[in-house]
PDB file of N, CA and C in Angstrom:
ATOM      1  N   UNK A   1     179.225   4.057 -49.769  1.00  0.00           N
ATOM      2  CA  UNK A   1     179.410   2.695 -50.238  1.00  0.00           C
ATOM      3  C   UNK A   1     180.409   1.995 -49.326  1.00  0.00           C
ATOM      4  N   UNK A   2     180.070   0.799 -48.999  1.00  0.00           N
ATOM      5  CA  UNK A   2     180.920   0.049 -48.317  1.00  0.00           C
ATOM      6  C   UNK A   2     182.423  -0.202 -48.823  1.00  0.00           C
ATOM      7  N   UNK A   3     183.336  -0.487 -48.254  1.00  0.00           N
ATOM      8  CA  UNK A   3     184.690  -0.629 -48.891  1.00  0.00           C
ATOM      9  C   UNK A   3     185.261  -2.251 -48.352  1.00  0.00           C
ATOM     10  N   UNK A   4     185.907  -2.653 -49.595  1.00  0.00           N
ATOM     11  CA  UNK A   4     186.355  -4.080 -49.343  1.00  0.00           C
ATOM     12  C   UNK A   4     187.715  -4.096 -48.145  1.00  0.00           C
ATOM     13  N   UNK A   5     188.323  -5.055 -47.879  1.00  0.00           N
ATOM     14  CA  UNK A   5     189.505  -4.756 -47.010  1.00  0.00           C
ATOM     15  C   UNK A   5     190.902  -4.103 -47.331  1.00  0.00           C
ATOM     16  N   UNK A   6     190.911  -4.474 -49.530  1.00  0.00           N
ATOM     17  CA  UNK A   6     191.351  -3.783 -50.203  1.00  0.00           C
ATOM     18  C   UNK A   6     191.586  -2.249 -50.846  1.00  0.00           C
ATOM     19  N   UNK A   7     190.190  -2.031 -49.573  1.00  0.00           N
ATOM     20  CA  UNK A   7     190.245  -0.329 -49.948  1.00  0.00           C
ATOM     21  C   UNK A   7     189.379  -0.161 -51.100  1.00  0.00           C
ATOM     22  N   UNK A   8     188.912  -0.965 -52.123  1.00  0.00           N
ATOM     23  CA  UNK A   8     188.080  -0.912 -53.381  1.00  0.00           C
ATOM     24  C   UNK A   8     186.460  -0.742 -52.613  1.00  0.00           C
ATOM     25  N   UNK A   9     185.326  -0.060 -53.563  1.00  0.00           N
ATOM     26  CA  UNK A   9     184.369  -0.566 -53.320  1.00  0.00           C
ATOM     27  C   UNK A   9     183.986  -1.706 -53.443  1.00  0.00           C
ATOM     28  N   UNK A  10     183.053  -2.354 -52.388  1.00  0.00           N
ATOM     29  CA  UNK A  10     182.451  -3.419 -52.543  1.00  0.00           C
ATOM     30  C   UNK A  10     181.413  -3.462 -53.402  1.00  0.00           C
ATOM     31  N   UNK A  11     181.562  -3.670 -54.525  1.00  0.00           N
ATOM     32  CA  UNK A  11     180.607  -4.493 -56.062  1.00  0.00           C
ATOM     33  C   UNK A  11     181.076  -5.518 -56.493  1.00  0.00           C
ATOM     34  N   UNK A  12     179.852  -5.858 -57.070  1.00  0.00           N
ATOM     35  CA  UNK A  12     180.352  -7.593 -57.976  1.00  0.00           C
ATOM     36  C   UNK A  12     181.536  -7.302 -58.945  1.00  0.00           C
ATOM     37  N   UNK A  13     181.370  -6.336 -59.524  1.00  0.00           N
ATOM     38  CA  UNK A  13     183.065  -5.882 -60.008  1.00  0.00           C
ATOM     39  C   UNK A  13     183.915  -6.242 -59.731  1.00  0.00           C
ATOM     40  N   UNK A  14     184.458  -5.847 -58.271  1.00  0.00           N
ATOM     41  CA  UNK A  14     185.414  -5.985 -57.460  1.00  0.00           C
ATOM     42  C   UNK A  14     185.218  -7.382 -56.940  1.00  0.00           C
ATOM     43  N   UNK A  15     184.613  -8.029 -56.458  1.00  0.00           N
ATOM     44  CA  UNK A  15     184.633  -9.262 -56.159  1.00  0.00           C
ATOM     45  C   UNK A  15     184.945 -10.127 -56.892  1.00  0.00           C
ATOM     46  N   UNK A  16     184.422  -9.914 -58.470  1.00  0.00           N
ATOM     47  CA  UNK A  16     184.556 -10.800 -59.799  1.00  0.00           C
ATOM     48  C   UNK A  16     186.420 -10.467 -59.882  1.00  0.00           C
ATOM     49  N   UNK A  17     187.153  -9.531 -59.739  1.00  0.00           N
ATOM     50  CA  UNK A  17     188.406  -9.366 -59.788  1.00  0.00           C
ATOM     51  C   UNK A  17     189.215  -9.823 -58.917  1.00  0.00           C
ATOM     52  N   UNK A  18     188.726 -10.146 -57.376  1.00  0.00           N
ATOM     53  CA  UNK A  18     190.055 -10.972 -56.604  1.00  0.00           C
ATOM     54  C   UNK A  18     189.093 -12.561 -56.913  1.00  0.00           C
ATOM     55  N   UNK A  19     187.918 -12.620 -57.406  1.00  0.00           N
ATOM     56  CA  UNK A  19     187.677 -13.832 -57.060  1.00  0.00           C
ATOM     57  C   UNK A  19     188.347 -14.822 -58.560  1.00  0.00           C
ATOM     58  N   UNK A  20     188.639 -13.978 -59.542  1.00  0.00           N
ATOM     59  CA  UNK A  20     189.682 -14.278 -60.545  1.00  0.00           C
ATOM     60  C   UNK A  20     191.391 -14.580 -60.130  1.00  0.00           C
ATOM     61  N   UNK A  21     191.546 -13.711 -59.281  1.00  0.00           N
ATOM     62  CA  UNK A  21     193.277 -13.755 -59.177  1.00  0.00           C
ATOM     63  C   UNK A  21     193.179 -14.978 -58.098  1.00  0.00           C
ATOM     64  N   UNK A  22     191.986 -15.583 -57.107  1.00  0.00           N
ATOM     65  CA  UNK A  22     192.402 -16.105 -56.198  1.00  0.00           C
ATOM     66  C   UNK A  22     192.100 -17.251 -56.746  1.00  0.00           C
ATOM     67  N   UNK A  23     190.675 -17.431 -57.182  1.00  0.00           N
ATOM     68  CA  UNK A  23     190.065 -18.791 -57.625  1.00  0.00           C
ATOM     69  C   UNK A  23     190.089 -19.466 -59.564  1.00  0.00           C
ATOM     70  N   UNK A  24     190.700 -18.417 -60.120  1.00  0.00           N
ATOM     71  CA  UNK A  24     190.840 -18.498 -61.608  1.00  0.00           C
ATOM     72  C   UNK A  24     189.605 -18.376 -62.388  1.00  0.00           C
ATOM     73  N   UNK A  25     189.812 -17.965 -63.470  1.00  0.00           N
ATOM     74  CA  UNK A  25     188.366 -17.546 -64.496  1.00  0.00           C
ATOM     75  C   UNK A  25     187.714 -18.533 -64.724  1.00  0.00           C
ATOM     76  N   UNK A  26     187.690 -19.932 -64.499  1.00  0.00           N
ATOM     77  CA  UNK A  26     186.798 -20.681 -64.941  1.00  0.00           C
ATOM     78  C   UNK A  26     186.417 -21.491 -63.608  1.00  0.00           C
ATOM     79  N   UNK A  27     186.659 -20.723 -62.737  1.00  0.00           N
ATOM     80  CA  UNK A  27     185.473 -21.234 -60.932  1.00  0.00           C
ATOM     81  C   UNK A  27     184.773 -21.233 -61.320  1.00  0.00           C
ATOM     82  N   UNK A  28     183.325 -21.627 -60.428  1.00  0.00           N
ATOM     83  CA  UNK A  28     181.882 -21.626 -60.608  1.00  0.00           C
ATOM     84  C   UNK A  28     181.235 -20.351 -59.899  1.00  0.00           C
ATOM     85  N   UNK A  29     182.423 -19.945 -59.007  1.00  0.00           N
ATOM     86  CA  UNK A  29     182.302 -19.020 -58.454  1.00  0.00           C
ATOM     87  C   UNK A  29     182.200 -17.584 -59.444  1.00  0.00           C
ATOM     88  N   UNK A  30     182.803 -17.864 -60.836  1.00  0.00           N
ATOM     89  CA  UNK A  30     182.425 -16.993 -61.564  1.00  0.00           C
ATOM     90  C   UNK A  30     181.447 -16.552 -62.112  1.00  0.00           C
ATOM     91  N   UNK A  31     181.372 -17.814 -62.672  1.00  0.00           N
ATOM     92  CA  UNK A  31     179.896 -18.244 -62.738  1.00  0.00           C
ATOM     93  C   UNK A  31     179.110 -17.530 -62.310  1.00  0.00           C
ATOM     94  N   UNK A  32     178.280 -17.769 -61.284  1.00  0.00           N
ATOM     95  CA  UNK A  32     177.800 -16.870 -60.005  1.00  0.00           C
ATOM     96  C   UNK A  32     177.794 -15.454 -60.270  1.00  0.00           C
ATOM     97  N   UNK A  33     179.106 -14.766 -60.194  1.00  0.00           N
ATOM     98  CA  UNK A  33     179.000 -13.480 -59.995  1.00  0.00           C
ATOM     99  C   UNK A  33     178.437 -12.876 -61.585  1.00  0.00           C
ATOM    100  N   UNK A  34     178.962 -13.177 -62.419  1.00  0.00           N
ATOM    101  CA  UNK A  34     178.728 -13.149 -63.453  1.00  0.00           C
ATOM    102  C   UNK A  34     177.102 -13.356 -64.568  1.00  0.00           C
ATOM    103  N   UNK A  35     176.714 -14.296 -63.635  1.00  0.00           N
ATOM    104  CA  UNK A  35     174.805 -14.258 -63.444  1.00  0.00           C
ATOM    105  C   UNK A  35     174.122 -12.875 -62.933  1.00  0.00           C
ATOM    106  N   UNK A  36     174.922 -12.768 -61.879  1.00  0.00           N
ATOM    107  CA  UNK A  36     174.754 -12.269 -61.017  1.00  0.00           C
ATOM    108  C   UNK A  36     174.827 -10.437 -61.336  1.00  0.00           C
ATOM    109  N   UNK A  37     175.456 -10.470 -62.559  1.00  0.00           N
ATOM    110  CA  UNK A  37     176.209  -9.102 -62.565  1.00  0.00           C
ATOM    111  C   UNK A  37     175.511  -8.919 -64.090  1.00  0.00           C
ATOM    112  N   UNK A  38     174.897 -10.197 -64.462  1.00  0.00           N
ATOM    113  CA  UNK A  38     173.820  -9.929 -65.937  1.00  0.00           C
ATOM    114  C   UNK A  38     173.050  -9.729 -65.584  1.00  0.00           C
ATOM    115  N   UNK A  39     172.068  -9.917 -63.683  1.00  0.00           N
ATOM    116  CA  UNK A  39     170.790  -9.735 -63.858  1.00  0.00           C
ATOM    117  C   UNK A  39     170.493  -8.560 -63.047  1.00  0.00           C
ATOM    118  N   UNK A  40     171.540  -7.728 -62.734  1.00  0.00           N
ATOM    119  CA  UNK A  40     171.873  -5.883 -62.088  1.00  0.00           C
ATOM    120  C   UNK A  40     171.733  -5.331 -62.850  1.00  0.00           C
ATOM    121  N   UNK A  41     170.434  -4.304 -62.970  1.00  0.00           N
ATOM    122  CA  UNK A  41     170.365  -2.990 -63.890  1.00  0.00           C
ATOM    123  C   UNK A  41     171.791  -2.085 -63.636  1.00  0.00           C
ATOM    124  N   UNK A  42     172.513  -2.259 -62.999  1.00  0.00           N
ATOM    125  CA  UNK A  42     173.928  -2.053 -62.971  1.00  0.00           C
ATOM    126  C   UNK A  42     175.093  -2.186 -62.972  1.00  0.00           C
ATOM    127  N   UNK A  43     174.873  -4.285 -63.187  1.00  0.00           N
ATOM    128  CA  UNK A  43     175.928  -4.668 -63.921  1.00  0.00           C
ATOM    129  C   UNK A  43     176.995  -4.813 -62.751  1.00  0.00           C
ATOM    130  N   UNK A  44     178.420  -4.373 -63.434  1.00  0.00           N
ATOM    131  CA  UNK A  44     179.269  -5.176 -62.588  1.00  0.00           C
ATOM    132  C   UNK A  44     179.605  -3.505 -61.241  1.00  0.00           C
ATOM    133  N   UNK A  45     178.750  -2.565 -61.142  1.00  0.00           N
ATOM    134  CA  UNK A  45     178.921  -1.461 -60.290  1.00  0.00           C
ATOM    135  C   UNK A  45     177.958  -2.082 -59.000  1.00  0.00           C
ATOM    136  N   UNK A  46     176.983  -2.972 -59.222  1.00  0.00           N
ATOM    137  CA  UNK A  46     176.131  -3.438 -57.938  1.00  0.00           C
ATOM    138  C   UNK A  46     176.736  -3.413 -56.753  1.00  0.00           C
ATOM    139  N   UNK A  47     176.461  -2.783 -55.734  1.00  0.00           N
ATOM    140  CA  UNK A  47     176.992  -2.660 -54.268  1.00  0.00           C
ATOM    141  C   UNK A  47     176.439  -3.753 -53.757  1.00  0.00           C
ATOM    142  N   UNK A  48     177.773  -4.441 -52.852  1.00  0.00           N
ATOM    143  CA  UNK A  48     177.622  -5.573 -52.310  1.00  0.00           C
ATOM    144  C   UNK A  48     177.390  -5.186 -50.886  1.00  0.00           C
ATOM    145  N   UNK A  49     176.619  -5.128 -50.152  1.00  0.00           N
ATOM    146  CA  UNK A  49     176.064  -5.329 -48.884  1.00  0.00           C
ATOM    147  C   UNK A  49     176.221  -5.796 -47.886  1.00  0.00           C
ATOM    148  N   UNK A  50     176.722  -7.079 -47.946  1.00  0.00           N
ATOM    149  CA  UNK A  50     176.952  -8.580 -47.315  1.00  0.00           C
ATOM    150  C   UNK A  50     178.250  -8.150 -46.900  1.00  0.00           C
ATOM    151  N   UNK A  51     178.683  -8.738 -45.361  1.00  0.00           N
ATOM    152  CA  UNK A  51     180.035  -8.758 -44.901  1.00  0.00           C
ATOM    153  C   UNK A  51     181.114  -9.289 -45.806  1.00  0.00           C
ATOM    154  N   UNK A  52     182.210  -8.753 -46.190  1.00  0.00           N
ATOM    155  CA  UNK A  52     183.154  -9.223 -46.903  1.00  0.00           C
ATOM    156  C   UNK A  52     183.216 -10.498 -46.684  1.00  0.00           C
ATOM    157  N   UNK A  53     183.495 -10.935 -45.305  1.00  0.00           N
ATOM    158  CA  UNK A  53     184.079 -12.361 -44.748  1.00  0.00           C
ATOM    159  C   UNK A  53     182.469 -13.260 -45.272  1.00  0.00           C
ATOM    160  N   UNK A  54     181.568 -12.911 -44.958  1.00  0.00           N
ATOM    161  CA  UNK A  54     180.613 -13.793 -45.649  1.00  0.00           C
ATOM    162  C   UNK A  54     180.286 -14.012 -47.072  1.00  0.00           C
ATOM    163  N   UNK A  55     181.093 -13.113 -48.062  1.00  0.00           N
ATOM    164  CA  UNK A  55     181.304 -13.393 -49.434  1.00  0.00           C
ATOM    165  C   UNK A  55     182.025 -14.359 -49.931  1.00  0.00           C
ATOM    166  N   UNK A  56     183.036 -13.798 -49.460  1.00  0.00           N
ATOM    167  CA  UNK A  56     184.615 -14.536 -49.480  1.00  0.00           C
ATOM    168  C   UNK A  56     184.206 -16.333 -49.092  1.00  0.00           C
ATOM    169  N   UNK A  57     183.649 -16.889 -48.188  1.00  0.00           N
ATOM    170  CA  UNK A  57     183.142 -17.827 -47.101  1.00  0.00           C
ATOM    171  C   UNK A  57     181.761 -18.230 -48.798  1.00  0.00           C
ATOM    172  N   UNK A  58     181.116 -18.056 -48.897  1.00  0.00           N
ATOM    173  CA  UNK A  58     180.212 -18.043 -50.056  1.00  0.00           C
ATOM    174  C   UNK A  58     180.616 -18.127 -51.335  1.00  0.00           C
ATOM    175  N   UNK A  59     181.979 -17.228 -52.054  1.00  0.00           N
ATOM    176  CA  UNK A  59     182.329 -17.853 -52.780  1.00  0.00           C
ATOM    177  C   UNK A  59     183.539 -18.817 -53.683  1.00  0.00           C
ATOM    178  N   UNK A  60     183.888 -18.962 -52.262  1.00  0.00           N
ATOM    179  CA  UNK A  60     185.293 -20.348 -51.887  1.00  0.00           C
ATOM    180  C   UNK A  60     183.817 -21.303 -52.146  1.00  0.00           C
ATOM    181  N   UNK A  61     182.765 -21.255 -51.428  1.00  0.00           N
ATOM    182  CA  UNK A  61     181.821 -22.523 -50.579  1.00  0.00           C
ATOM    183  C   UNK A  61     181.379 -22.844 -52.388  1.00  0.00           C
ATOM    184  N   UNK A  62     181.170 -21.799 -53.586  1.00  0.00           N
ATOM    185  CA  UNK A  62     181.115 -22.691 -54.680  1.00  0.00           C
ATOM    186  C   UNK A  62     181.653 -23.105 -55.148  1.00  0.00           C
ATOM    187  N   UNK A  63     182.920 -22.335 -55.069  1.00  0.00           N
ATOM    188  CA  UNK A  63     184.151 -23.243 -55.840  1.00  0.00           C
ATOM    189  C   UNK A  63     184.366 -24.266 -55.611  1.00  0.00           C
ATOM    190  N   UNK A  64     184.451 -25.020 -54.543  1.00  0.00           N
ATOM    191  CA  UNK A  64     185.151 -26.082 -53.677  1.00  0.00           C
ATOM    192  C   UNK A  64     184.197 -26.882 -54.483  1.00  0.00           C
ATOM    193  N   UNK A  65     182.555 -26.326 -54.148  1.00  0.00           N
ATOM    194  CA  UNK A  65     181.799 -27.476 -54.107  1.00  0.00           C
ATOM    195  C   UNK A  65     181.640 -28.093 -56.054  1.00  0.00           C
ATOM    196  N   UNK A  66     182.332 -27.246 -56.851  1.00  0.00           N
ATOM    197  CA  UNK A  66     181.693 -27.646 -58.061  1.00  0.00           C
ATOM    198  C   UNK A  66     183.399 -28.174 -58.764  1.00  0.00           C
ATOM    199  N   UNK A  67     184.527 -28.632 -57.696  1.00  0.00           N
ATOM    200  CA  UNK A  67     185.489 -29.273 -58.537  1.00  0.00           C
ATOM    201  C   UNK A  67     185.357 -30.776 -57.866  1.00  0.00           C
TER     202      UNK A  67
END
């Protein structure tokens, strides 16, 4: 499994957790992961794939865009 820069695996888990401490629980960016992590037969363990920096870049790009 891929590892974040944090040393954590990369899952929507883990993403849903700094994307809380950085962007707060009611981003859109939560939103998102959180869709996202209802429609994984595995929920919030889904391995994220995608370059960190292109997550991160993806989900700043909703936040921004939905305040």
């Amino acid at each position: 499994m891929k590892k974040l820069s944090t040393g954590q695996d990369s899952t929507l888990g883990e993403y849903r957790k700094l994307t809380v401490a950085l962007l707060g629980e009611d981003s859109a960016a939560i939103k998102f992961l959180d869709e996202k992590i209802a429609e994984s037969p595995v929920g919030k363990n889904d391995e994220v794939i995608t370059d960190e920096s292109q997550m991160i870049y993806l989900l700043t790009n909703i936040h921004f865009k939905a305040v």
